[in-house]
Protein backbone atom coordinates (compact mmCIF):
# COMPACT_ATOMS: atom_id res chain seq x y z
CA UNK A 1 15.39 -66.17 12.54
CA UNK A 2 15.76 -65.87 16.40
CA UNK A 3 13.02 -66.43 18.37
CA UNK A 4 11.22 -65.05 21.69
CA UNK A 5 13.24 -67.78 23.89
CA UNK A 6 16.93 -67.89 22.49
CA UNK A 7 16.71 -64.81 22.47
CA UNK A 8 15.65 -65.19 26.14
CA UNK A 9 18.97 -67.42 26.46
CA UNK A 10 21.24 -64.95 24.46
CA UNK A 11 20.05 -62.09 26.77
CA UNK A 12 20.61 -63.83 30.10
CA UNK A 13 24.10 -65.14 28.94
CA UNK A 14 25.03 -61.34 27.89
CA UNK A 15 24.22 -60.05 31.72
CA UNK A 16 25.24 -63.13 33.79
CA UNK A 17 28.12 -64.34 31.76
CA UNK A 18 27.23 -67.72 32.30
CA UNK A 19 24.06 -69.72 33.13
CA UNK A 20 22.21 -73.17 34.36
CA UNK A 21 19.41 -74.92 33.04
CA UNK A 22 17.57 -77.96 35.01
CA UNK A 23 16.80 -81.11 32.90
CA UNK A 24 14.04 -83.28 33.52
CA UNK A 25 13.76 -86.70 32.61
CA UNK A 26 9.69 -87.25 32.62
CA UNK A 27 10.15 -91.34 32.77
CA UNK A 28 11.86 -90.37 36.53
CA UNK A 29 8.80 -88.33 37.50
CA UNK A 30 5.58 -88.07 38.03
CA UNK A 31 3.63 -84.72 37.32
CA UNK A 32 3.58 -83.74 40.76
CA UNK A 33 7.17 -84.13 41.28
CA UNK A 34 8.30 -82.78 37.82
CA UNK A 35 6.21 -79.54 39.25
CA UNK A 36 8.13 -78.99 42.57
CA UNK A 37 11.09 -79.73 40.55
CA UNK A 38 10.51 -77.21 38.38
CA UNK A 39 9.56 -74.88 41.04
CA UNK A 40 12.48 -74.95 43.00
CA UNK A 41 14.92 -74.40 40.26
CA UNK A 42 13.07 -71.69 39.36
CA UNK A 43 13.08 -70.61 42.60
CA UNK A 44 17.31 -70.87 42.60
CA UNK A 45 17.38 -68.71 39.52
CA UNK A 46 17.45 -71.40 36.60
CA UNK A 47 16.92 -69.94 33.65
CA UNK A 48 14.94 -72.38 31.99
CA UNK A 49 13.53 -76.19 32.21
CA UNK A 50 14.70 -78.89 30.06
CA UNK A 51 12.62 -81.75 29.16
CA UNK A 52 14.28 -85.32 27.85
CA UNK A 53 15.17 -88.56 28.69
CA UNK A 54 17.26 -91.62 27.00
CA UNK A 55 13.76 -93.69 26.37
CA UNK A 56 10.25 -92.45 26.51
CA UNK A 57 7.43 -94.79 26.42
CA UNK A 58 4.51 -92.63 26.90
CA UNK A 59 4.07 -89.17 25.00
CA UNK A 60 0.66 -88.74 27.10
CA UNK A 61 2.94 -88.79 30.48
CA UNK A 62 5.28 -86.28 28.44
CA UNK A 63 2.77 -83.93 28.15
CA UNK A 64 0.98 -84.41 31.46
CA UNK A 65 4.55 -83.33 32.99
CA UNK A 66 5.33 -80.66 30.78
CA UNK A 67 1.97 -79.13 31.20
CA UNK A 68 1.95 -79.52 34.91
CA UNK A 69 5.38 -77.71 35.23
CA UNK A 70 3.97 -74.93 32.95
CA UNK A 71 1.59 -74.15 35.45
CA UNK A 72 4.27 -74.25 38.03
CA UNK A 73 6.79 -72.00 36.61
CA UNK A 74 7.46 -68.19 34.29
CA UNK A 75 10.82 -69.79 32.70
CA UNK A 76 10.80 -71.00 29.25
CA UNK A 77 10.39 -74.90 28.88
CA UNK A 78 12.70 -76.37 26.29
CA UNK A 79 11.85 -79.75 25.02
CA UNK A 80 15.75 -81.82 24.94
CA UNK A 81 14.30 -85.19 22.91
CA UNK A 82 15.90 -88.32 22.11
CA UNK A 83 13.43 -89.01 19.27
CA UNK A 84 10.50 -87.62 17.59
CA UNK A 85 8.93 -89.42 20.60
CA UNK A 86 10.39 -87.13 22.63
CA UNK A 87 7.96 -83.87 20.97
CA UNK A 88 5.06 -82.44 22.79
CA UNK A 89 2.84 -79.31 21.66
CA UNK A 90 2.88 -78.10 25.38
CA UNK A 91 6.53 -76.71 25.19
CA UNK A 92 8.09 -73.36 24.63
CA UNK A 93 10.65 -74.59 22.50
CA UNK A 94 12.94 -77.58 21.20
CA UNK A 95 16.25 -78.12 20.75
CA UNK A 96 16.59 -79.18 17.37
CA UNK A 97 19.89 -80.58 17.98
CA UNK A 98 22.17 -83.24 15.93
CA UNK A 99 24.41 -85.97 17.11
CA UNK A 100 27.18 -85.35 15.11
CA UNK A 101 29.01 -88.04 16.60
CA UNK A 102 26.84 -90.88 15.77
CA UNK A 103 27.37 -93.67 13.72
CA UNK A 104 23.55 -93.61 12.17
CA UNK A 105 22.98 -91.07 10.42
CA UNK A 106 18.90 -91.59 12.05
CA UNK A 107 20.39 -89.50 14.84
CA UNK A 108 22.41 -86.66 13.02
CA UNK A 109 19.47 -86.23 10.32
CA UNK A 110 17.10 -88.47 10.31
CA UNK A 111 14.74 -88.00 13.41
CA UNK A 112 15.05 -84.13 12.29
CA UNK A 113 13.52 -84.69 8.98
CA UNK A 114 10.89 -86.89 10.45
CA UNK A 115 10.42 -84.55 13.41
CA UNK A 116 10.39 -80.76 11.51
CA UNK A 117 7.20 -81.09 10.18
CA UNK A 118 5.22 -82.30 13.74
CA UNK A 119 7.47 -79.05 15.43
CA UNK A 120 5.99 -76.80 13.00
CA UNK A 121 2.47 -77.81 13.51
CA UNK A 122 2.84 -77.37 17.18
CA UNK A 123 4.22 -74.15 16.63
CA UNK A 124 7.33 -74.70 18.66
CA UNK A 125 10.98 -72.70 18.74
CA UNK A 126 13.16 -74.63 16.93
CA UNK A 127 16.67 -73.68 18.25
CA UNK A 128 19.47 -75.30 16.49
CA UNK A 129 22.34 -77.50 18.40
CA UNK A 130 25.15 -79.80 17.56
CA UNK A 131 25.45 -82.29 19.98
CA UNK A 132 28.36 -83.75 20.93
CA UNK A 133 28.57 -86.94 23.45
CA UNK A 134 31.89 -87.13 25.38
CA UNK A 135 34.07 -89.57 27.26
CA UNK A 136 31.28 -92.26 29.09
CA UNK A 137 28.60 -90.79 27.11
CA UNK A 138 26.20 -92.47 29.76
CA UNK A 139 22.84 -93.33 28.09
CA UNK A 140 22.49 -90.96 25.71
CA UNK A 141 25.84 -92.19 24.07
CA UNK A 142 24.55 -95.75 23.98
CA UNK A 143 20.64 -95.02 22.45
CA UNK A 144 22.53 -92.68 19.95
CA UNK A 145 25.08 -94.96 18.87
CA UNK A 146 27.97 -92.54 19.45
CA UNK A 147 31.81 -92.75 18.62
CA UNK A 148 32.31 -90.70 22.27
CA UNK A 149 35.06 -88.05 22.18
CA UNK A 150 38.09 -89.36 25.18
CA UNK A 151 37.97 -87.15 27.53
CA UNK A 152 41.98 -86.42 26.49
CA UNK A 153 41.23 -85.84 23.18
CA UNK A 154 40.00 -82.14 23.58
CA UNK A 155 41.20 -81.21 19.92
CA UNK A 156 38.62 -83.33 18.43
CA UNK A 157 35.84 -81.36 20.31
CA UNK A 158 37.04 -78.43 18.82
CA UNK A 159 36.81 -80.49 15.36
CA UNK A 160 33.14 -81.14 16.01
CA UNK A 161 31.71 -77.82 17.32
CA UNK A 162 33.74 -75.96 14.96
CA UNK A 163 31.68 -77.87 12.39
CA UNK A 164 28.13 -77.08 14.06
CA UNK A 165 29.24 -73.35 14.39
CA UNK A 166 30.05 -73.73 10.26
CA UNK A 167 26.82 -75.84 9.45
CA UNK A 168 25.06 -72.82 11.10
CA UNK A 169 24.07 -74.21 14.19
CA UNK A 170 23.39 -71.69 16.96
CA UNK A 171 24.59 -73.72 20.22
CA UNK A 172 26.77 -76.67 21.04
CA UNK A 173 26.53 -78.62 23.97
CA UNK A 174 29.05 -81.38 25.44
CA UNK A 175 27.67 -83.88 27.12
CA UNK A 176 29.67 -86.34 29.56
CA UNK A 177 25.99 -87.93 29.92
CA UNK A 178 23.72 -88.94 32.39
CA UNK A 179 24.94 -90.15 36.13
CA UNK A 180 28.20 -90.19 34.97
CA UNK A 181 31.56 -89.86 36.88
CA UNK A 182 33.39 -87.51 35.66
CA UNK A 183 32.06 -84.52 34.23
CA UNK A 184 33.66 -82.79 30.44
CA UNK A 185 37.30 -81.77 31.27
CA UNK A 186 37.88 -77.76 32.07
CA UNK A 187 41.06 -78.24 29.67
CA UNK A 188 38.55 -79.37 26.81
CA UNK A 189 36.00 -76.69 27.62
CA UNK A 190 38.27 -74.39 27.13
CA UNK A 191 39.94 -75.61 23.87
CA UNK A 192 36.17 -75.44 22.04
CA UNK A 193 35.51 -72.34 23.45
CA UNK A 194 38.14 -70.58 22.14
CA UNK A 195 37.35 -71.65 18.44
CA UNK A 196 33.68 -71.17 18.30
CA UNK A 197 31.74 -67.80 18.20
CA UNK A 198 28.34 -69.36 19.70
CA UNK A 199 27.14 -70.22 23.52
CA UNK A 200 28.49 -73.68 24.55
CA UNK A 201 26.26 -75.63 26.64
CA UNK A 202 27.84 -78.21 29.33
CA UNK A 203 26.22 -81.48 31.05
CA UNK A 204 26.86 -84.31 32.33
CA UNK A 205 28.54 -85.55 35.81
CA UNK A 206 28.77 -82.29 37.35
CA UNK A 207 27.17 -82.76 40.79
CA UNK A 208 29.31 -80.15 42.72
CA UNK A 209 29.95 -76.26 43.32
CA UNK A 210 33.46 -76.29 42.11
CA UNK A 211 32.65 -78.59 39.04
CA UNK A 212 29.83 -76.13 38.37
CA UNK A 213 32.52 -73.32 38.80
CA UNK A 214 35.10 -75.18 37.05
CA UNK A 215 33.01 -75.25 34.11
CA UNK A 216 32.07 -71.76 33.81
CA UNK A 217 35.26 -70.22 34.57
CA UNK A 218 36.90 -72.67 30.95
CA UNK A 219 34.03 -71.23 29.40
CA UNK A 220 30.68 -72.87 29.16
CA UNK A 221 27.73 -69.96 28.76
CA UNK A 222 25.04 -72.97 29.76
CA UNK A 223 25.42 -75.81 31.94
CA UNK A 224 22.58 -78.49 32.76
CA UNK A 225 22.70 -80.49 35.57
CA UNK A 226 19.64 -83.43 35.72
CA UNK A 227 20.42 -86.61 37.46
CA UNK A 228 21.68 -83.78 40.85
CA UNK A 229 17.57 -83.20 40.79
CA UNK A 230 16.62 -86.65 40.60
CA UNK A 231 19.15 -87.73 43.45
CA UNK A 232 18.67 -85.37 46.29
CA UNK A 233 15.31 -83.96 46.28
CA UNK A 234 12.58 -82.75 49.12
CA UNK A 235 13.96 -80.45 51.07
CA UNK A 236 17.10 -80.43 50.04
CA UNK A 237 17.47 -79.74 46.59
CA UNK A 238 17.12 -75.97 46.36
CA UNK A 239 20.27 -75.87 48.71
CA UNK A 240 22.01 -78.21 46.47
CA UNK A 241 20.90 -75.77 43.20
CA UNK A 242 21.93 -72.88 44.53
CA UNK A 243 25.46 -74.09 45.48
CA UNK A 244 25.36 -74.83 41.79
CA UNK A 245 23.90 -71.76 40.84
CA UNK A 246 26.50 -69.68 43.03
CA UNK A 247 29.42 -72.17 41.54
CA UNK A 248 28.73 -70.88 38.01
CA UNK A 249 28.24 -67.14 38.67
CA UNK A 250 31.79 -67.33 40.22
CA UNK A 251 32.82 -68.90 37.10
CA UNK A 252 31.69 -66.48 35.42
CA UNK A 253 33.31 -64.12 36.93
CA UNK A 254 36.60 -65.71 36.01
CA UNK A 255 35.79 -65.87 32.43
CA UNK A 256 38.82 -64.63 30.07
């Protein structure tokens, strides 16, 4: 069953063709900054905040900054965890998202099974996602002991999000990971996108209008960009979102 925010997600895609979301790693802020954050992406025209980091050492901080940037912001917040450490009852909703290119199975099934039951007491939005790490894989490659996809290898993408779309997963996302380089190839954006029927979420490395356009225009319906928010900030980060924001609607435009 769809909930009140994917269905959210689904709507925006459907008008804008393609969309961004701003991720939030709460061990890289404090509540205060998390809020203004949150604020100004809002402010660009993010459609939603995501909340996750690689490591989290305190799930009272997690909650401090997720309820601060409630009060800061309409948009939904989406939890993005690394491990059932990673939950918090203050959310809108959680990606409840495999690796599927792990080595331990903890992080394809695992953490789910030990993490449904705490997501159903909170009475969060469990929206289902394979995740698939690619080329560096940055941190989230490393804590989720990934085999990462080469960035050349665009046919075994396809391989893996076909799979999510036939395991009945409702989103995919590539991720280059955190800080990284270079950002998922257009070529192998494109390749998955033309063999799976669900939205296709892109992150990683992709710091710049044309990457953001680049992107949207193979076909990615969602991209995230996180480590951009934690580099520039003050006064300058809602000029650096909306070049990002303005990058992906001209994507979308482009869209096949």
């Amino acid at each position: 069953m769809i909930g009140r925010v994917e269905e959210y997600i689904l709507e925006r895609i459907r008008k804008e063709g393609s969309i961004h979301m701003a991720l939030i790693d709460p061990e890289k802020v404090d509540s205060e900054s998390a809020s203004y954050i949150a604020g100004e992406a809002e402010r660009s025209d993010s459609s939603a905040i995501m909340i996750g980091g690689t490591t989290l050492a305190s799930v009272t901080h997690l909650d401090d900054v997720i309820r601060s940037i409630k009060d800061s912001v309409d948009i939904p917040v989406i939890l993005f965890p690394n491990n059932i450490t990673g939950i918090s009852r203050y959310a809108d909703a959680i990606w409840f998202m495999s690796l599927l290119n792990s080595f331990d199975p903890y992080f394809i099934v695992g953490a789910q099974i030990l993490g449904a039951p705490l997501i159903r007491v909170y009475g969060l939005e469990p929206i289902p996602l394979g995740y698939i790490i690619i080329g560096e894989g940055g941190s989230a490659g490393v804590i989720g002991k990934a085999c990462p996809i080469p960035y050349n290898k665009p046919e075994l993408a396809s391989a893996h999000a076909l799979a999510a779309q036939y395991l009945g997963m409702r989103f995919v996302y590539l991720e280059a990971g955190s800080g990284v380089k270079r950002p998922v190839p257009a070529e192998m954006i494109r390749m998955v996108r033309n063999v799976i029927d669900i939205p296709l979420i892109v992150g990683g490395g992709i710091k710049t209008r044309e990457q953001a356009k680049a992107a949207a225009s193979a076909g990615a319906d969602i991209i995230v960009t996180g480590t951009l928010l934690e580099e520039i900030g003050g006064e300058k980060l809602k000029g650096r979102l909306s070049e990002i924001i303005e990058g992906i609607r001209e994507g979308a435009s482009l869209k096949a």
